[in-house]
Protein backbone atom coordinates (compact mmCIF):
# COMPACT_ATOMS: atom_id res chain seq x y z
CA UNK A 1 1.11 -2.50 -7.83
CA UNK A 2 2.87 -0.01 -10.40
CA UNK A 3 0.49 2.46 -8.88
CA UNK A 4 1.07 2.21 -5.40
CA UNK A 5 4.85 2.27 -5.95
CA UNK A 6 4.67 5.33 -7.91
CA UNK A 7 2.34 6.81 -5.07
CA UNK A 8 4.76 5.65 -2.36
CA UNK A 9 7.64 7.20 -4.29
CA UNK A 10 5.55 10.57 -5.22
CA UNK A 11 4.83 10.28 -0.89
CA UNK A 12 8.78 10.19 0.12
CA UNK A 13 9.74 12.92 -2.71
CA UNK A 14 7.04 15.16 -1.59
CA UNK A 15 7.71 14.69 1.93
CA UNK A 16 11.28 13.63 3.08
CA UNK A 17 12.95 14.82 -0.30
CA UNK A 18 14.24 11.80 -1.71
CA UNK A 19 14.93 11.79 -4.96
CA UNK A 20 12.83 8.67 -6.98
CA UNK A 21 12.91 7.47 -10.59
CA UNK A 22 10.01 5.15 -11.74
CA UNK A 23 11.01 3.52 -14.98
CA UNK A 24 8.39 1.98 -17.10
CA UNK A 25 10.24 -0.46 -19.27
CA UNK A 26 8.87 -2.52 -22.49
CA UNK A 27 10.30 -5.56 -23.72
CA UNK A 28 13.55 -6.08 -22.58
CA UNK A 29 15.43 -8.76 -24.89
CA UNK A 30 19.00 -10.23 -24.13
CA UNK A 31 19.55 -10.82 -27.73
CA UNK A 32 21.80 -9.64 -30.79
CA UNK A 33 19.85 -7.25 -32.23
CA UNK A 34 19.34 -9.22 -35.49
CA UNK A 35 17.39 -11.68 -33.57
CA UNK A 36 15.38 -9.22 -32.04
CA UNK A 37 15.30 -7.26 -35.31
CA UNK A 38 11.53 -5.80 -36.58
CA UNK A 39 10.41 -6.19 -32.80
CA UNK A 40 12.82 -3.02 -32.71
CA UNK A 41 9.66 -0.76 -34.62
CA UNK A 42 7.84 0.07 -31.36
CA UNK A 43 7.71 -2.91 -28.49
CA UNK A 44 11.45 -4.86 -27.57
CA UNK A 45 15.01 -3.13 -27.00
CA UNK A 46 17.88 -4.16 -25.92
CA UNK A 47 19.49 -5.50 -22.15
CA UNK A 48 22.01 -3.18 -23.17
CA UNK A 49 19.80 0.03 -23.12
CA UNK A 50 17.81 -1.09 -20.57
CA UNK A 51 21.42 -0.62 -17.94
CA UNK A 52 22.31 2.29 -19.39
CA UNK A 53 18.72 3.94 -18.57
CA UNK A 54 19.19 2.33 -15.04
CA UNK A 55 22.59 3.56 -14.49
CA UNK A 56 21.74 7.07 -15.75
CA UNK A 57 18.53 7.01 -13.43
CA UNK A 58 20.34 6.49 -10.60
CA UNK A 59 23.40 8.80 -11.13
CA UNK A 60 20.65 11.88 -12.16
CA UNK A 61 21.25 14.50 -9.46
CA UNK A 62 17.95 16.16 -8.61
CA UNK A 63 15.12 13.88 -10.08
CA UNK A 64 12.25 13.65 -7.75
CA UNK A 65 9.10 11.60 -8.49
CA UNK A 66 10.02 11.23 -11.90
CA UNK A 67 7.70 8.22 -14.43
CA UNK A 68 9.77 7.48 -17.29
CA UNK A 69 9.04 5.01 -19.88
CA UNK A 70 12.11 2.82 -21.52
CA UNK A 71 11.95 1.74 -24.51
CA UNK A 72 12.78 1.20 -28.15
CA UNK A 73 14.12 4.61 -30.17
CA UNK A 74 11.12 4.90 -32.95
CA UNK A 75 10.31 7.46 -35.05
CA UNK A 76 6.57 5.64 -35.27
CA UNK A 77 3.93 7.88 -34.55
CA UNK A 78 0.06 7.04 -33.37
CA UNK A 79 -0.78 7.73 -36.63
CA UNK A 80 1.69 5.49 -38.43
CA UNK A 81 0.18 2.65 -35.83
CA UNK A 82 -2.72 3.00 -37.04
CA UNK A 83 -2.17 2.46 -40.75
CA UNK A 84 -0.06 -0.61 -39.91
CA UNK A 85 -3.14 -2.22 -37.92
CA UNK A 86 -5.61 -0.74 -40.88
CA UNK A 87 -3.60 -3.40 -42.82
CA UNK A 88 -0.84 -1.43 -44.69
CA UNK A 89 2.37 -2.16 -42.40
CA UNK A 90 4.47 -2.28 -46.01
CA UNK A 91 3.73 1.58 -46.35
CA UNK A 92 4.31 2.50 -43.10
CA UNK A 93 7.51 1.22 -43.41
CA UNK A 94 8.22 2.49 -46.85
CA UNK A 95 7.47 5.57 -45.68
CA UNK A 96 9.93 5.43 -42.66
CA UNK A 97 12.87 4.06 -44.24
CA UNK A 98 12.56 3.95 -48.25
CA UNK A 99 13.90 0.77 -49.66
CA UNK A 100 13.78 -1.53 -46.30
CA UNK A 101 10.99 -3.42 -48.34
CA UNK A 102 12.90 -5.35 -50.70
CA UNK A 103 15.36 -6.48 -48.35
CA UNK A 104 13.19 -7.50 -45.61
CA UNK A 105 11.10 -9.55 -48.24
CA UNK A 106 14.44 -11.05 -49.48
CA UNK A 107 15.26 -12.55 -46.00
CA UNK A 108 11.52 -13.93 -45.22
CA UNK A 109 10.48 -11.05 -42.18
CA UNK A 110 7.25 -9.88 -42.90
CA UNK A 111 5.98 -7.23 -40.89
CA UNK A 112 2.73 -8.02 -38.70
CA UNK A 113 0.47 -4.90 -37.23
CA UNK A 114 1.51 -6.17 -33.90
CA UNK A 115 5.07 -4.91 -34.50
CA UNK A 116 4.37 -1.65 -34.59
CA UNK A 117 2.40 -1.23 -31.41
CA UNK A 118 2.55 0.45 -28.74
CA UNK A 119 4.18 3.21 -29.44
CA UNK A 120 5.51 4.62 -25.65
CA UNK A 121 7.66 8.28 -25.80
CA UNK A 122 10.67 7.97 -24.34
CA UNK A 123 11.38 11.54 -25.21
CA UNK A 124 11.42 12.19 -21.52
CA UNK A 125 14.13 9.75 -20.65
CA UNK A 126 16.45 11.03 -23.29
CA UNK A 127 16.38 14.43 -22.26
CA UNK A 128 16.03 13.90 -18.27
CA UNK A 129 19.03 11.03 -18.35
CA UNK A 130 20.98 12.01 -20.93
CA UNK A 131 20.32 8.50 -22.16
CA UNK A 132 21.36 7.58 -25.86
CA UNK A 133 19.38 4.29 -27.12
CA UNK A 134 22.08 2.25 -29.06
CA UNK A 135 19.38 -0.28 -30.54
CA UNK A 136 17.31 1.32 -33.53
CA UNK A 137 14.96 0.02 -36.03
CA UNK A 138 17.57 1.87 -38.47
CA UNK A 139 20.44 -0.35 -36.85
CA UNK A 140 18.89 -3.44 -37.50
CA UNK A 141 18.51 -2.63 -41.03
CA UNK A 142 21.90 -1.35 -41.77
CA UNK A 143 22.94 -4.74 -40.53
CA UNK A 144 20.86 -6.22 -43.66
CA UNK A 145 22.47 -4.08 -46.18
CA UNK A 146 19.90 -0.97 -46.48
CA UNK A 147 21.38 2.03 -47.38
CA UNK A 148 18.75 4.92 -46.35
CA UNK A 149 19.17 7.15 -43.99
């Protein structure tokens, strides 16, 4: 059905000019972001994020047939996926942001391969909407105390 919408919409942009936006969202949470909190890596975002990408898709002069994905701000590549599901998620994240370890262990979250997958690029939303994620990985950490980055 996300097909034949994004046809239909590709159909009236092509042919009567109206101007579509097909956003492809992840996880959409309507929590603090403490509660949502490692789910941050690569799958859930915030509510919050999730209207400003709708407002800003609908205010966009001149989009036509456009498919963008919405979804968490990670700096997680394929590659770093892949380690994390090969069974190292502690380097991955070590890697990322130095020092999140110890305080992540300290409050009991342990990170499962499942957190760090998929990784969607929203690249194309930022720079076609103008849109600004608010909830990072980086936030969520910050709130714990880590002082990286």
């Amino acid at each position: 059905s996300k097909l034949y919408v994004e046809q239909m919409s590709d159909f009236y942009a092509r042919m009567h000019g109206v101007e579509t936006v097909n956003l492809r969202y992840l996880y959409i949470r309507d929590l603090p972001l403490e509660q949502i909190g490692i789910n941050l890596l690569a799958r859930q975002f915030t509510d919050t994020d999730a209207a400003d990408a709708n407002l800003l898709a609908v205010t966009q002069p001149d989009l036509k047939n456009e498919v963008l994905h919405i979804g968490p701000d990670t700096v997680l590549t394929q590659q770093d996926t892949n380690q994390a599901m090969a069974g190292n998620p502690w380097a991955v994240l070590e890697r990322k942001w130095p020092g999140c370890e110890s305080i992540l262990r300290r409050l009991g979250v342990e990170p499962d391969p499942s957190h760090f997958w998929p990784v969607v690029p929203i690249h194309r939303a930022k720079r076609l909407l103008n849109w600004k994620p608010e909830s990072k990985f980086e936030s969520y950490l910050h709130m714990l105390g880590w002082l990286g980055k």
